[in-house]
Protein backbone atom coordinates (compact mmCIF):
# COMPACT_ATOMS: atom_id res chain seq x y z
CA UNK A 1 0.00 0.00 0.00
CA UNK A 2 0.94 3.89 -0.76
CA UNK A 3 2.49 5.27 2.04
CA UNK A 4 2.06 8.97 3.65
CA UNK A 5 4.68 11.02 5.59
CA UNK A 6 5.38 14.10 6.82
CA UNK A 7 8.66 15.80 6.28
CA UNK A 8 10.22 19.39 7.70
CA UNK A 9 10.91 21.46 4.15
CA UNK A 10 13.74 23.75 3.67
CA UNK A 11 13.85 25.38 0.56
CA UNK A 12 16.68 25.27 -1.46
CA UNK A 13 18.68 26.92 -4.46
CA UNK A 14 20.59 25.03 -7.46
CA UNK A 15 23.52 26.53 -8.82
CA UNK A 16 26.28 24.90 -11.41
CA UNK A 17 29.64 25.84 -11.00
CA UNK A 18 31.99 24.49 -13.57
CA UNK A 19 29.61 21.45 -14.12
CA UNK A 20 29.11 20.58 -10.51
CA UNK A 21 25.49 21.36 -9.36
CA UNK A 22 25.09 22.05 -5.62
CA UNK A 23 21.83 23.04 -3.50
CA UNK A 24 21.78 25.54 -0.81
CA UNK A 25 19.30 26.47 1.68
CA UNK A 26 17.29 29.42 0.50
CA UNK A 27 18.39 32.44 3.11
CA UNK A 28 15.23 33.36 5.57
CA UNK A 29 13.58 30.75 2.82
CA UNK A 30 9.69 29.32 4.25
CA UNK A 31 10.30 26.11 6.72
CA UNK A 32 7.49 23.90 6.60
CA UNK A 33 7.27 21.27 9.25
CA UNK A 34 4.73 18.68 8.30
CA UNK A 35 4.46 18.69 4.74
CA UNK A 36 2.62 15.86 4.00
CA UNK A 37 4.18 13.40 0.91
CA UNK A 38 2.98 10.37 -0.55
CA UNK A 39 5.36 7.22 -1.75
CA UNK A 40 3.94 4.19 -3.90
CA UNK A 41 4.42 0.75 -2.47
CA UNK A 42 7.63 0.76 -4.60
CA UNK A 43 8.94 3.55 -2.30
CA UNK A 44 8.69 6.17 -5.67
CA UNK A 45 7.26 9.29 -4.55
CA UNK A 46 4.36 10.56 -6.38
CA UNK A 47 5.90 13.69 -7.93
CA UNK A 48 2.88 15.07 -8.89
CA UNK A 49 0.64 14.78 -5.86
CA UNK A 50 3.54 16.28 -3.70
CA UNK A 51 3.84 19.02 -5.58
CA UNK A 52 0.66 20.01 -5.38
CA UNK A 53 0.67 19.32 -1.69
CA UNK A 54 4.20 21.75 -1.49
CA UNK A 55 2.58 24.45 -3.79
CA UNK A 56 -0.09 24.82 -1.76
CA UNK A 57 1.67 24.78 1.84
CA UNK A 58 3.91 27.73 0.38
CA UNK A 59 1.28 30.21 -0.51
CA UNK A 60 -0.61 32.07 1.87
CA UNK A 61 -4.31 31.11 1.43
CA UNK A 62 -4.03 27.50 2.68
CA UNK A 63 -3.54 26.21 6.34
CA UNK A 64 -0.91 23.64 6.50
CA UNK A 65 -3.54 21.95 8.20
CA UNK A 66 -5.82 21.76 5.17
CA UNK A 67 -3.16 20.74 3.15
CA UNK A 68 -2.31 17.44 5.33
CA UNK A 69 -6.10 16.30 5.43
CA UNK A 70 -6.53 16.78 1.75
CA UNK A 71 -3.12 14.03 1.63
CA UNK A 72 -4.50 11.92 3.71
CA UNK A 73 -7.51 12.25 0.70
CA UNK A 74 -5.40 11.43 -1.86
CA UNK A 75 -3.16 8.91 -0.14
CA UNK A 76 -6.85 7.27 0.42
CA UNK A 77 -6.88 7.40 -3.49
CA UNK A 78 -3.58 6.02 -3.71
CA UNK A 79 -4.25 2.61 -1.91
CA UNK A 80 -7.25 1.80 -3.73
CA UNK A 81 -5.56 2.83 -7.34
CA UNK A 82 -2.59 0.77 -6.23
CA UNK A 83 -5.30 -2.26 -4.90
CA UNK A 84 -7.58 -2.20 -7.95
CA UNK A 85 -4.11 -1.91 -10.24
CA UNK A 86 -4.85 1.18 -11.59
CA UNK A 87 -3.40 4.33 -13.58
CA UNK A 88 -4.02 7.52 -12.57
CA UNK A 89 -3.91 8.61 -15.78
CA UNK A 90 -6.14 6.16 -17.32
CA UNK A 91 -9.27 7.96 -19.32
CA UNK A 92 -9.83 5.80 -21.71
CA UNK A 93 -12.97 6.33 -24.29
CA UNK A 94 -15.22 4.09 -22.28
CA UNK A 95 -16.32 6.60 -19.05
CA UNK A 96 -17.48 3.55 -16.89
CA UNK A 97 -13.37 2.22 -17.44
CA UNK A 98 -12.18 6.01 -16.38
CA UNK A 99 -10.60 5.94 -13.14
CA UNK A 100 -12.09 8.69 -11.17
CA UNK A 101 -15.67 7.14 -12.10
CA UNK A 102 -14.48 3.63 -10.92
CA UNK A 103 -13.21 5.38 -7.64
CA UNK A 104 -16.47 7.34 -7.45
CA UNK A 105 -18.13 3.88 -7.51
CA UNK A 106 -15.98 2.47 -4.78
CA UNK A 107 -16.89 5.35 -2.24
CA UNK A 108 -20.25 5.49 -2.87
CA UNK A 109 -20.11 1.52 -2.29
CA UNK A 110 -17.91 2.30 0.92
CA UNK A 111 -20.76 4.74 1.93
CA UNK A 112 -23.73 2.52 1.85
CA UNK A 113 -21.99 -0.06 3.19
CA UNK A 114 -21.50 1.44 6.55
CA UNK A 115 -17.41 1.65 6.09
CA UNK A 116 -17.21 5.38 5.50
CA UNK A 117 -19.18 7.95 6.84
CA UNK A 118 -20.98 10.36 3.82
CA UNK A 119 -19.07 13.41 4.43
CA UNK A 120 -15.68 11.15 4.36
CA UNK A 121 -16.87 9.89 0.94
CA UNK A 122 -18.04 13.56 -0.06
CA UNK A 123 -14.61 14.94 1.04
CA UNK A 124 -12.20 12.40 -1.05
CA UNK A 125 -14.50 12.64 -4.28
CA UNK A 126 -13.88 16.61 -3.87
CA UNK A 127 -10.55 16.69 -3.15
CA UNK A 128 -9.61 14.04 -5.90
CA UNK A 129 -11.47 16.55 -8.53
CA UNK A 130 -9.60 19.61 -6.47
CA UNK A 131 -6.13 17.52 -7.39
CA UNK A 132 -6.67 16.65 -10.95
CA UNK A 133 -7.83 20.31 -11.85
CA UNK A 134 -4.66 21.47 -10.55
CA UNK A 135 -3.02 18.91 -12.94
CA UNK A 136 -4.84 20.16 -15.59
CA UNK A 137 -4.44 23.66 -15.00
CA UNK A 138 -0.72 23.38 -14.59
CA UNK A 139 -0.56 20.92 -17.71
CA UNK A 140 0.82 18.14 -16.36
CA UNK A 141 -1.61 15.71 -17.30
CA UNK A 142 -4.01 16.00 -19.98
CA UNK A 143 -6.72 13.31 -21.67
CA UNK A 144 -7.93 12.68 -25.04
CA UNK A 145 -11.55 12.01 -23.39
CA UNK A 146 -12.78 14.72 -21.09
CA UNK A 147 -12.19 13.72 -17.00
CA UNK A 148 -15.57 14.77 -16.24
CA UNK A 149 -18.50 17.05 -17.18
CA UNK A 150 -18.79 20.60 -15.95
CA UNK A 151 -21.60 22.31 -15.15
CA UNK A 152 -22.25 25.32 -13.60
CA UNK A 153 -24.64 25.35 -9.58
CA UNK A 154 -26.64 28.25 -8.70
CA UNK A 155 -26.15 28.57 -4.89
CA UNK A 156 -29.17 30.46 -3.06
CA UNK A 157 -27.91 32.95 -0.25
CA UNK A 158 -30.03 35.08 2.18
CA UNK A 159 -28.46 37.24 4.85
CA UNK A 160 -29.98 38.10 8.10
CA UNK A 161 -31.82 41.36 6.73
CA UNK A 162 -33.50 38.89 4.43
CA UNK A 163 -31.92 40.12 1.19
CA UNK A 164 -31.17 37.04 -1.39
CA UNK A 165 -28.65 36.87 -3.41
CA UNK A 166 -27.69 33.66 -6.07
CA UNK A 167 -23.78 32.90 -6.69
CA UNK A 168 -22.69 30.45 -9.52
CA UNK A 169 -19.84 27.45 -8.11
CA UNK A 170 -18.21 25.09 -10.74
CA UNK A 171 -19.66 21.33 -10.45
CA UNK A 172 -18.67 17.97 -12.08
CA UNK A 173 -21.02 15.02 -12.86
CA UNK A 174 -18.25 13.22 -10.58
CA UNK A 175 -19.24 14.88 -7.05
CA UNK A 176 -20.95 12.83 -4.64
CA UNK A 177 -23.48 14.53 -2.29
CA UNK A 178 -23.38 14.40 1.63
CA UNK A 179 -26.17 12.33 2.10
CA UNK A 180 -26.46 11.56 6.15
CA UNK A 181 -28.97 9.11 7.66
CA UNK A 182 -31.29 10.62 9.10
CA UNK A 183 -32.06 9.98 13.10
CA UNK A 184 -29.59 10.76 15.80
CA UNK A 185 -26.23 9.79 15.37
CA UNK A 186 -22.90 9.37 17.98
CA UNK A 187 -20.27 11.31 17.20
CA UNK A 188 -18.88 10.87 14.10
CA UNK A 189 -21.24 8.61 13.16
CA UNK A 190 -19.25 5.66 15.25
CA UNK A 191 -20.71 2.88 17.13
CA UNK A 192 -18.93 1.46 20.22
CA UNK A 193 -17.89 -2.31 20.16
CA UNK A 194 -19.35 -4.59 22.82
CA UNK A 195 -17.01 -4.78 26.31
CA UNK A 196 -16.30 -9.20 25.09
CA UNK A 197 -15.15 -7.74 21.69
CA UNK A 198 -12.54 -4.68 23.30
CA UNK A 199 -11.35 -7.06 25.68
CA UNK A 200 -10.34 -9.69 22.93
CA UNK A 201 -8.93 -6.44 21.04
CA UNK A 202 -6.98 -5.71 23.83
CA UNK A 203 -5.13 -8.73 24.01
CA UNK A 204 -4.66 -9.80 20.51
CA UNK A 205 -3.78 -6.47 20.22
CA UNK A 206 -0.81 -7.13 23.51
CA UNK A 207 -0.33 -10.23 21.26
CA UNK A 208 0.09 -8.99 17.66
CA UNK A 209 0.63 -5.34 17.33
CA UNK A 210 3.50 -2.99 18.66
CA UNK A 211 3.64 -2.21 22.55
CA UNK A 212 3.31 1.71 21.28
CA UNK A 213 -0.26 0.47 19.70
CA UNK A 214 -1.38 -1.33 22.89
CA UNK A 215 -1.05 1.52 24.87
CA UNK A 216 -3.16 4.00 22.51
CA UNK A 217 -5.48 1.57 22.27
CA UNK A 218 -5.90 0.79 25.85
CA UNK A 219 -6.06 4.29 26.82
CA UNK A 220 -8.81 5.36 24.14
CA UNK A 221 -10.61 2.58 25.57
CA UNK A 222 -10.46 3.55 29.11
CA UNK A 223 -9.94 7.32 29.13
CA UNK A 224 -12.18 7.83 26.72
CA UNK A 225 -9.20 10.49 25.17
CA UNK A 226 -9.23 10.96 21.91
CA UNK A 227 -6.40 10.24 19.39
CA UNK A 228 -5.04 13.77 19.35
CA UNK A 229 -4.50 14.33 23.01
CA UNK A 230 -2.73 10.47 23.87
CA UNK A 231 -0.36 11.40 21.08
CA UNK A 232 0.53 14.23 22.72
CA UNK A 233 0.58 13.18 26.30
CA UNK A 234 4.01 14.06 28.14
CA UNK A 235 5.75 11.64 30.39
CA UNK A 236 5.64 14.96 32.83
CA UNK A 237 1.77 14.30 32.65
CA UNK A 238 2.08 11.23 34.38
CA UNK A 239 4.10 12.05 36.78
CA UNK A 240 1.86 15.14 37.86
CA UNK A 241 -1.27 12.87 38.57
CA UNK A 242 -3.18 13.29 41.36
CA UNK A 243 -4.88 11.07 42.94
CA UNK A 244 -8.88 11.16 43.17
CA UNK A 245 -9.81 11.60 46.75
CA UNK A 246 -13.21 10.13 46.40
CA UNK A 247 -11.77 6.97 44.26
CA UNK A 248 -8.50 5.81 45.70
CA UNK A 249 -7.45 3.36 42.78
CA UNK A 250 -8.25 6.48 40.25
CA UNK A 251 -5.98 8.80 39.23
CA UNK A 252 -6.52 12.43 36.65
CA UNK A 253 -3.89 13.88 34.46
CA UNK A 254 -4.75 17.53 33.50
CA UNK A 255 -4.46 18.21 29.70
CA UNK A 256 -5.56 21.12 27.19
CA UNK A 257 -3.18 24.38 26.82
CA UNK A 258 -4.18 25.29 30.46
CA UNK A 259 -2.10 22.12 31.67
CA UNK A 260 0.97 21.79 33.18
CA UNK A 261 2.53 20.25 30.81
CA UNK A 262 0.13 21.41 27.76
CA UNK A 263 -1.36 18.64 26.00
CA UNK A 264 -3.36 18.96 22.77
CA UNK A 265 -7.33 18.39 22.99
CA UNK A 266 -9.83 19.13 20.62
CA UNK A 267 -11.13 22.88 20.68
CA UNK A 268 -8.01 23.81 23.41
CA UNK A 269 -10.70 22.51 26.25
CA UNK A 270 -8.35 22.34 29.73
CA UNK A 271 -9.67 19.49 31.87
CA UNK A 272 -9.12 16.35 33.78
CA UNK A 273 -9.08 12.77 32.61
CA UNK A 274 -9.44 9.95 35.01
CA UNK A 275 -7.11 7.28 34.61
CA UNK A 276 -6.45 3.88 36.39
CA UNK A 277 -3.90 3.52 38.82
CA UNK A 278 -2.82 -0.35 37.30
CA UNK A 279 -2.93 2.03 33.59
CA UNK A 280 -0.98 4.92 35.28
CA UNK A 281 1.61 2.52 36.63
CA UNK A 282 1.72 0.86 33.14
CA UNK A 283 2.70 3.90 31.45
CA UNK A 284 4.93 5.10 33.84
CA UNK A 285 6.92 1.88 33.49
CA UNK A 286 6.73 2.30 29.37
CA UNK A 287 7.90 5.94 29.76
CA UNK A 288 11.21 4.78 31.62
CA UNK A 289 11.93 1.46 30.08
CA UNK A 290 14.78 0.75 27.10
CA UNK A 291 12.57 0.57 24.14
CA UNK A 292 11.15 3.75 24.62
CA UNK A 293 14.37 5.82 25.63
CA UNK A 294 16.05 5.01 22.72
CA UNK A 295 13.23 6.47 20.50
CA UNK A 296 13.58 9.36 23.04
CA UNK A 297 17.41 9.98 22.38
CA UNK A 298 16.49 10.73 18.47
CA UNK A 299 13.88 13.21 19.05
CA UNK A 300 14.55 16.86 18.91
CA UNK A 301 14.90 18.63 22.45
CA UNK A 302 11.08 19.62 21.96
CA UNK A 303 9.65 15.98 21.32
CA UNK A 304 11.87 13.90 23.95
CA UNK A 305 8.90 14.44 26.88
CA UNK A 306 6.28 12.45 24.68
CA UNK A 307 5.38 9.40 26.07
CA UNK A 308 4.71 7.95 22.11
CA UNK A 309 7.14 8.52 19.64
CA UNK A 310 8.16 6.50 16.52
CA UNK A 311 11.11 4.49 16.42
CA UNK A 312 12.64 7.34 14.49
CA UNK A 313 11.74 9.73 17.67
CA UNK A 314 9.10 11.32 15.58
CA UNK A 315 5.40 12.29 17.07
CA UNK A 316 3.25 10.03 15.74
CA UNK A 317 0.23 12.91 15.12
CA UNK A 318 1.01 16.37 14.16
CA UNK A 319 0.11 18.72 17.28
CA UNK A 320 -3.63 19.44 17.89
CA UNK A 321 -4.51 16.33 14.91
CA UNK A 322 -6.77 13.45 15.63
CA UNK A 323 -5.11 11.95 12.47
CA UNK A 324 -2.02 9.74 12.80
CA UNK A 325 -0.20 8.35 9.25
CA UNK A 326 1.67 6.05 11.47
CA UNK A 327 -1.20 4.71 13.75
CA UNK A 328 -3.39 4.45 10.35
CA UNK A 329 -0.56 1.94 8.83
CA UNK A 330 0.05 0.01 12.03
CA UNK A 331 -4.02 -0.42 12.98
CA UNK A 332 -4.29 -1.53 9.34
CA UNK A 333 -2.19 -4.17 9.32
CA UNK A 334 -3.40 -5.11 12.73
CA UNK A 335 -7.17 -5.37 11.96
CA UNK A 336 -6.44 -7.21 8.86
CA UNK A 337 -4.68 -9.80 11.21
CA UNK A 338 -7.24 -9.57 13.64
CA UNK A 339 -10.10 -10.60 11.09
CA UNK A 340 -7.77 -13.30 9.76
CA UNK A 341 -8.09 -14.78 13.15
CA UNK A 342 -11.65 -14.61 13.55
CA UNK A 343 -12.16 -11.49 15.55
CA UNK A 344 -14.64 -9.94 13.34
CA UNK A 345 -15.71 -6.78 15.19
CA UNK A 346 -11.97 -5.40 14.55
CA UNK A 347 -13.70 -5.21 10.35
CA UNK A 348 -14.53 -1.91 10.24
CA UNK A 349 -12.93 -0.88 13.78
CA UNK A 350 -11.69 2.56 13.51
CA UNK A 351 -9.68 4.03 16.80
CA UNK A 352 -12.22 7.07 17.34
CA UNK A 353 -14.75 3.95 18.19
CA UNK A 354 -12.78 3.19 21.32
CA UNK A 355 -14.08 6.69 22.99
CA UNK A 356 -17.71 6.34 22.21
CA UNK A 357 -16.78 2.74 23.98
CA UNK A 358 -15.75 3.83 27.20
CA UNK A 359 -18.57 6.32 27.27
CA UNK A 360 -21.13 3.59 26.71
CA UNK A 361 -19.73 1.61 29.47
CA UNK A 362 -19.12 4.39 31.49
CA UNK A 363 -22.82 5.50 31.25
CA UNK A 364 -23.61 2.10 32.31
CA UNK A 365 -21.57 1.83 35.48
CA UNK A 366 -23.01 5.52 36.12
CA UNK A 367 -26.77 4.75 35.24
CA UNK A 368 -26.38 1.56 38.29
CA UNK A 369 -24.72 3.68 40.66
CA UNK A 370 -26.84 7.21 40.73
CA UNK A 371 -29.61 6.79 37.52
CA UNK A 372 -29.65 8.45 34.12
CA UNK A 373 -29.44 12.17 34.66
CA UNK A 374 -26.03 11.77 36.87
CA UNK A 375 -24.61 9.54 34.35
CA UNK A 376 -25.10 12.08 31.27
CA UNK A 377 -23.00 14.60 33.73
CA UNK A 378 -20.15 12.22 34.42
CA UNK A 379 -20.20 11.04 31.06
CA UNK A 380 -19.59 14.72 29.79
CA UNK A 381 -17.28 15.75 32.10
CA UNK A 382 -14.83 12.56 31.52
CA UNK A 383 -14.98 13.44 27.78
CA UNK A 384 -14.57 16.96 28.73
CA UNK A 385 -17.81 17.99 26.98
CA UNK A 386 -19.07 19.85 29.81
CA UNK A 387 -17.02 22.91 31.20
CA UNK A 388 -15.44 22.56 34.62
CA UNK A 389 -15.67 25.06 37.25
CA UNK A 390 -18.46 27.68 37.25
């Protein structure tokens, strides 16, 4: 499969002198740390994807941010050209043979099969047409068969003093609509997994997959944090636990940017996460032992606190990201294994599910203990939905 990593750019200068080319770094040149780039299962780089990914991150009206979830799009596009043997370029006369209309098929398949949620499908159509007019526009691809059909969509506005207004947004016959079920729906659309099936997870996982993997699993499935905010977690976090004084065997580890250390969480929310004391004592023993302080010792001086890190002493998410390249490969592999070996549930298992997980059996324990009203507030407050304080 097509791999996806993120590398710090420098930008540099060619010059020849007397036949002998040699690059220097660009003086007060635009340093990009986490430009994403994509590499073919043949380890080739896909030259024209990652310039399109570069060309973007240097201007000035797109986020870096933007730029890495529209490669993790297109590295999305990559595995299934690369699993279905395709060309990229292949537009032949026949429209049904074209590429982008067999990969429009797949996600739409993907969709109503329950494996992708609509606006994921919605999102990699969009950005797969956003990629190839780029190609087109900057001639480096062209087809003897048109790559789609434009037409133009008349897009009805009306401000808050009621006046309307129409503006006209270019459409292709390739563009799939975000079509939600209706009804109420967990967040992101996820279902959690039965408490039999995360507890085989668990240990084919302690089994089968790295120790790194384990962990992150084991504390999305009882913490409840999301992916984001364990990749981040400092091994400065764990030591600063406190024990809960109305739970002696549970412990909370403050995160957010209000946290001493800071650790990332979704909208910069500062809270408390409860954690066991047999998990705390886990981790603790991880953060100190051989395997992870020689990942430690090649990180930069800014990285070495993280508890995670690759075996190259990378992060494995970029800051503030609930998107991980390197979790994505390893969980992957592992759930393919995992179905091999008859635990079906891990199918369609995507991390996010182990959150909505412990919340479910979180509510449980709470509804037994104090009834339904209490166990909404706990619920909220260990997923720090609910602000803390006054």
């Amino acid at each position: 499969m097509a791999r996806l990593q993120s590398i710090t750019y420098t930008p540099h200068r060619c010059s020849v002198n007397r036949g002998v080319v040699s690059w220097r770094a660009v003086v007060q040149g635009q340093v990009i740390d986490g430009l994403p780039q994509i590499f073919w299962s043949d380890a080739t780089p896909w030259r024209e994807a990652n310039l399109w990914a570069l060309e973007r991150a240097t201007g000035s009206e797109v986020d870096i941010r933007t730029v890495q979830t529209d490669a993790i799009a297109i590295h999305a596009y990559a595995n299934w050209l690369e699993e279905t043997k395709s060309d990229w370029r292949s537009f032949p006369r026949r429209k049904a043979d074209r590429c982008l209309v067999r990969y429009r098929g797949a996600l739409i398949d993907a969709r109503n099969s329950g494996m992708l949620a609509p606006s994921t499908v919605s999102q990699r159509m969009r950005v797969a047409i956003s990629f190839y007019r780029w190609l087109r526009d900057m001639r480096l691809f062209s087809s003897e068969w048109p790559i789609w059909q434009e037409h133009r969509v008349g897009i009805r506005l009306v401000d808050a003093t009621g006046f309307e207004r129409t503006i006209a947004v270019n459409s292709t016959d390739l563009r799939i609509p975000n079509r939600a079920a209706r009804g109420e729906r967990l967040e992101d659309g996820l279902l959690p997994i039965t408490s039999v099936d995360r507890d085989a997870a668990l240990t084919f996982a302690r089994n089968h997959a790295s120790q790194e993997l384990f962990l992150m699993l084991t504390l999305g499935f009882f913490s409840g944090m999301r992916l984001g905010t364990i990749t981040d977690l400092k091994v400065r976090t764990l030591t600063n636990a406190v024990r809960d004084p109305v739970a002696p065997n549970l412990f909370k580890i403050a995160v957010g940017p209000g946290a001493d250390p800071p650790v990332a969480t979704k909208f910069g929310v500062t809270g408390q996460i409860w954690i066991t004391g047999v998990l705390l004592d886990t981790l603790l023993h991880y953060a100190h032992s051989e395997r992870r302080l020689k990942r430690e010792i090649k990180a930069v001086a800014e990285r070495k606190d993280l508890i995670f890190l690759t075996r190259f002493g990378n992060p494995y998410a970029q800051r503030g990201s609930d998107k991980s390249v390197a979790v994505n490969v390893e969980m992957h592999a592992f759930k393919r294994l995992a179905v091999t070996r008859g635990l079906s549930a891990m199918r369609d298992f995507r991390f996010h599910q182990t959150r909505c997980t412990f919340a479910t059996e979180l509510a449980r324990i709470a509804i037994k203990a104090g009834g339904s009203i209490g166990a909404v507030a706990i619920v909220k407050e260990a997923l720090l939905l609910a602000p803390t304080g006054n």
